[in-house]
Structures are given as C-alpha cells and as structure tokens.
C-alpha atoms as a PDB file:
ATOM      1  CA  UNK A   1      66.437  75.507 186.876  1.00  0.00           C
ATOM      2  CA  UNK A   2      69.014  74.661 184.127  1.00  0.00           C
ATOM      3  CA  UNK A   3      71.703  76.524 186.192  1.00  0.00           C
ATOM      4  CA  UNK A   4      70.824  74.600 189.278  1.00  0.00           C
ATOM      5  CA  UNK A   5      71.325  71.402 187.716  1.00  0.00           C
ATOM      6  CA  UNK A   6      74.616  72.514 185.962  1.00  0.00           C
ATOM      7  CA  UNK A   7      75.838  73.369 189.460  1.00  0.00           C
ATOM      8  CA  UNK A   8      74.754  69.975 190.569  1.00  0.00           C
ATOM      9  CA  UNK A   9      76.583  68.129 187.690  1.00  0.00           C
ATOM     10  CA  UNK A  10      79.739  70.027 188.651  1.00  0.00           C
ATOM     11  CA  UNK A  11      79.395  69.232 192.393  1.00  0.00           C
ATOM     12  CA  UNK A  12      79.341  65.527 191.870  1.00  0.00           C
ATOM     13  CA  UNK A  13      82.109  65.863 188.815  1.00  0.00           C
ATOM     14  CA  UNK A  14      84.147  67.304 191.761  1.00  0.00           C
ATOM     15  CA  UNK A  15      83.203  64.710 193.980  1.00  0.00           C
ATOM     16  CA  UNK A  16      83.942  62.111 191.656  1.00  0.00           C
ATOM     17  CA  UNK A  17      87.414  63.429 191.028  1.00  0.00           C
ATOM     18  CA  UNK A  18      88.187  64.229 194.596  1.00  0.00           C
ATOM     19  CA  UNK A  19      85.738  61.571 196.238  1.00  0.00           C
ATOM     20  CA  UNK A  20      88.298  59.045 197.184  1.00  0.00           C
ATOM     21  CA  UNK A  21      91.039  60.800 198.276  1.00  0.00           C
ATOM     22  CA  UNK A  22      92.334  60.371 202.176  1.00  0.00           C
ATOM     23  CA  UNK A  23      94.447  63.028 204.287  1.00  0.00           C
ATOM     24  CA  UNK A  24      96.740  60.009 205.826  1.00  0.00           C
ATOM     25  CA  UNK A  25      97.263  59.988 209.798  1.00  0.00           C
ATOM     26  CA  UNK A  26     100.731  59.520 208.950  1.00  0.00           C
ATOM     27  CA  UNK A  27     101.719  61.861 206.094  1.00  0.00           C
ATOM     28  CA  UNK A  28      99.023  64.377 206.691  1.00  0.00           C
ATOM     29  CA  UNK A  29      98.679  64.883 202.642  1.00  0.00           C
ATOM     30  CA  UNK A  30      96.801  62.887 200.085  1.00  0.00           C
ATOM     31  CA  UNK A  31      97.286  60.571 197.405  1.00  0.00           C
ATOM     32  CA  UNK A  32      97.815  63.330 194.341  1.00  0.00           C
ATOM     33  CA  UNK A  33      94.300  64.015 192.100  1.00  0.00           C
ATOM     34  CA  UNK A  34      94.008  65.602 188.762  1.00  0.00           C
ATOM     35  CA  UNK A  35      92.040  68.303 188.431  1.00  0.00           C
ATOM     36  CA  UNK A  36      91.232  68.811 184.824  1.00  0.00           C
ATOM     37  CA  UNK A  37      90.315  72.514 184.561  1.00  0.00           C
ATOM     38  CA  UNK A  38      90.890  75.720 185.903  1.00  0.00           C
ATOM     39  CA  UNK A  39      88.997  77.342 188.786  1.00  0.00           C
ATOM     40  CA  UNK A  40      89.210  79.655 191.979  1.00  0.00           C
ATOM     41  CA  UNK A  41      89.237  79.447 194.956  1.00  0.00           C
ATOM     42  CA  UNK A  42      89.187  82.640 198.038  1.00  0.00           C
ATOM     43  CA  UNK A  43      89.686  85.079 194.813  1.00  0.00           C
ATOM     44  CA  UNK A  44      93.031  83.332 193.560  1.00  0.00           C
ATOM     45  CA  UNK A  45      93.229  81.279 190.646  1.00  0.00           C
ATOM     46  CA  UNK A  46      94.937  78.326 189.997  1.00  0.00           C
ATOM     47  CA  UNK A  47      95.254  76.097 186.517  1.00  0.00           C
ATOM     48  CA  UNK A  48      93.958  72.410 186.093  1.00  0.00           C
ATOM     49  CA  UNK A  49      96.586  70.175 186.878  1.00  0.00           C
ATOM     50  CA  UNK A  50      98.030  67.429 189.818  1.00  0.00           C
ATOM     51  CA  UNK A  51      97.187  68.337 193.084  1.00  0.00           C
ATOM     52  CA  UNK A  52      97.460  67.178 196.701  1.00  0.00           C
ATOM     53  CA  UNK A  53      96.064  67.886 200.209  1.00  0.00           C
ATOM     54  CA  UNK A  54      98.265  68.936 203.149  1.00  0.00           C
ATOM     55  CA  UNK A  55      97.163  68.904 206.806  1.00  0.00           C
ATOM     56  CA  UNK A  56      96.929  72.702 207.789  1.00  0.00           C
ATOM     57  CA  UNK A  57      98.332  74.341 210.705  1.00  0.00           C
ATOM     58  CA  UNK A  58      95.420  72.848 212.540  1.00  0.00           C
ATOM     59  CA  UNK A  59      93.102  69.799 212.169  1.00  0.00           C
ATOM     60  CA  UNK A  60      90.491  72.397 210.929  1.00  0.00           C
ATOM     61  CA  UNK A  61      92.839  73.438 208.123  1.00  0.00           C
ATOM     62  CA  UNK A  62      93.852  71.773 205.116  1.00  0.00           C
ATOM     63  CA  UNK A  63      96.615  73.149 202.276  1.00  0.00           C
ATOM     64  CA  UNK A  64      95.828  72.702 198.532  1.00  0.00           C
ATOM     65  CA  UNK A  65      99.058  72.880 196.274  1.00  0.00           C
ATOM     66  CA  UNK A  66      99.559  72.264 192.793  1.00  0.00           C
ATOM     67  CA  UNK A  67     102.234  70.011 192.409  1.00  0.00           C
ATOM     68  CA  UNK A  68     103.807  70.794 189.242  1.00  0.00           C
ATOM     69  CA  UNK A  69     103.640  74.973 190.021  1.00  0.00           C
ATOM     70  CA  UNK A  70     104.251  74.825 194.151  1.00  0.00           C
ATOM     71  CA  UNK A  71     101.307  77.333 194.304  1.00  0.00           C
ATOM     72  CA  UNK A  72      99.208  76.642 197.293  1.00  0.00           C
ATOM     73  CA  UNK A  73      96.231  78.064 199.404  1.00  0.00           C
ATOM     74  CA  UNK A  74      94.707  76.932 202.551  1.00  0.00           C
ATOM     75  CA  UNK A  75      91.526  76.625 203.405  1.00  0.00           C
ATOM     76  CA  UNK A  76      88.967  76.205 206.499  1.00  0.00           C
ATOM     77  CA  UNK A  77      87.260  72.109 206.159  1.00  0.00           C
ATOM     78  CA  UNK A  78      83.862  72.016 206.195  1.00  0.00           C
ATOM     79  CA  UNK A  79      82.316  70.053 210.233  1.00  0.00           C
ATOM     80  CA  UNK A  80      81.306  66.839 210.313  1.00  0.00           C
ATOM     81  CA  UNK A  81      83.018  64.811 207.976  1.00  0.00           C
ATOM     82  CA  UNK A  82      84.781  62.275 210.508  1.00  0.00           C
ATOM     83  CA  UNK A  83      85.636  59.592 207.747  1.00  0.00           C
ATOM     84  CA  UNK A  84      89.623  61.776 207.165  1.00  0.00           C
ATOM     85  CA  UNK A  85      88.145  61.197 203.291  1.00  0.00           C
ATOM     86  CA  UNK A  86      87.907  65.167 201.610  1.00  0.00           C
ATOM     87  CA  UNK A  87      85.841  66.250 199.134  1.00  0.00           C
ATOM     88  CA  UNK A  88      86.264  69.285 197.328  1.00  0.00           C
ATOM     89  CA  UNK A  89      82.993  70.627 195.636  1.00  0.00           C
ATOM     90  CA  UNK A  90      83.216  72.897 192.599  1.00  0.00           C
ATOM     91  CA  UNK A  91      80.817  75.169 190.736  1.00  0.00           C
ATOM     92  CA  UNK A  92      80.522  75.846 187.382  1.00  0.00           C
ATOM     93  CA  UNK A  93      79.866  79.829 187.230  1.00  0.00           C
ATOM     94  CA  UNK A  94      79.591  82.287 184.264  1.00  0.00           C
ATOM     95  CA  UNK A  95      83.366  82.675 184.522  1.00  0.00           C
ATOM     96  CA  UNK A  96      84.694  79.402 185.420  1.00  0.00           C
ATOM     97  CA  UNK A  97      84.782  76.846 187.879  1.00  0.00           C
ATOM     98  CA  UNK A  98      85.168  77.915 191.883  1.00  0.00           C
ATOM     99  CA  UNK A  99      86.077  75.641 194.481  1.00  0.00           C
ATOM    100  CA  UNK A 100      83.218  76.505 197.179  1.00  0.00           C
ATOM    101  CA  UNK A 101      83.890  73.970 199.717  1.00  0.00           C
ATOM    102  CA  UNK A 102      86.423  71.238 201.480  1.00  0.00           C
ATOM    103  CA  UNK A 103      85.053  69.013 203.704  1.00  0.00           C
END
C-alpha cells in the first residue's frame, strides 16, 4: 500500500513538472522543463537537468533531449491525448526514478 501511494506521489510530481508543457505546431519542441533528479527511461539513464520535447519522426513519436548534455532518446506517446499538451509520468522504484510513460 505504502509503495502504491509513493508511486502515485511521483506520478503527479511528474505531472506537475511536465503538466504544462506544449509540443508547438510550429516548432514541434517544447518550452524547456527542469527535471530535478535522475531517472531512466527504455534502460538508458539520463541525469536531472533542462530538458525539452522534439516532434519524432512521426506524430506518434516524440524526442526527449537534455539540453545542457545533447543526450536524447525517443519514445512512442501514449493514444488519446488530443490537447498537443505532454505529460511525462515517472516512478519512484527501489533504484531510482523511471520515466514509464509520454502521453
């Protein structure tokens, strides 16, 4: 029970950080956002820091890259979020923090 509600916390933490960012029509990448700790993400890891969302090489795709280090991954987004806002959700695990999902 405690573990499910840690993993809650850390979802809407990651909401909160992430909540109001928008892929724009015209740029295709977001406004930057900090994110304040380490985590992984598809078995890489990447350190806390500035980061900003690319358009992908498709609509369904979207590139995360740390803006200080250039290192970047891309990843699937999540169906049926039709506002263009992402949200990245995070969970705190024994090791650290994963990125689980963009939508």
């Amino acid at each position: 029970m405690n573990r499910f509600f840690q993993a809650l916390s850390m979802t809407l933490a990651g909401a909160a950080i992430v909540g109001g960012t928008v892929l724009q029509a015209a740029g295709h990448r977001s406004e930057p956002v900090e994110i304040p700790f380490d985590f992984t993400v598809q078995g890489k890891h990447l350190p806390a820091g500035t980061y900003r969302l690319q358009k992908g090489t498709s609509d369904r795709f979207s590139v995360l890259v740390n803006l200080r280090t250039g290192e970047h991954i891309q990843m699937l987004r999540s169906l049926g979020n039709e506002t263009g806002k992402a949200k990245l959700v995070f969970e705190h695990q024994t090791d650290g923090y994963v990125l689980k999902k963009l939508s």
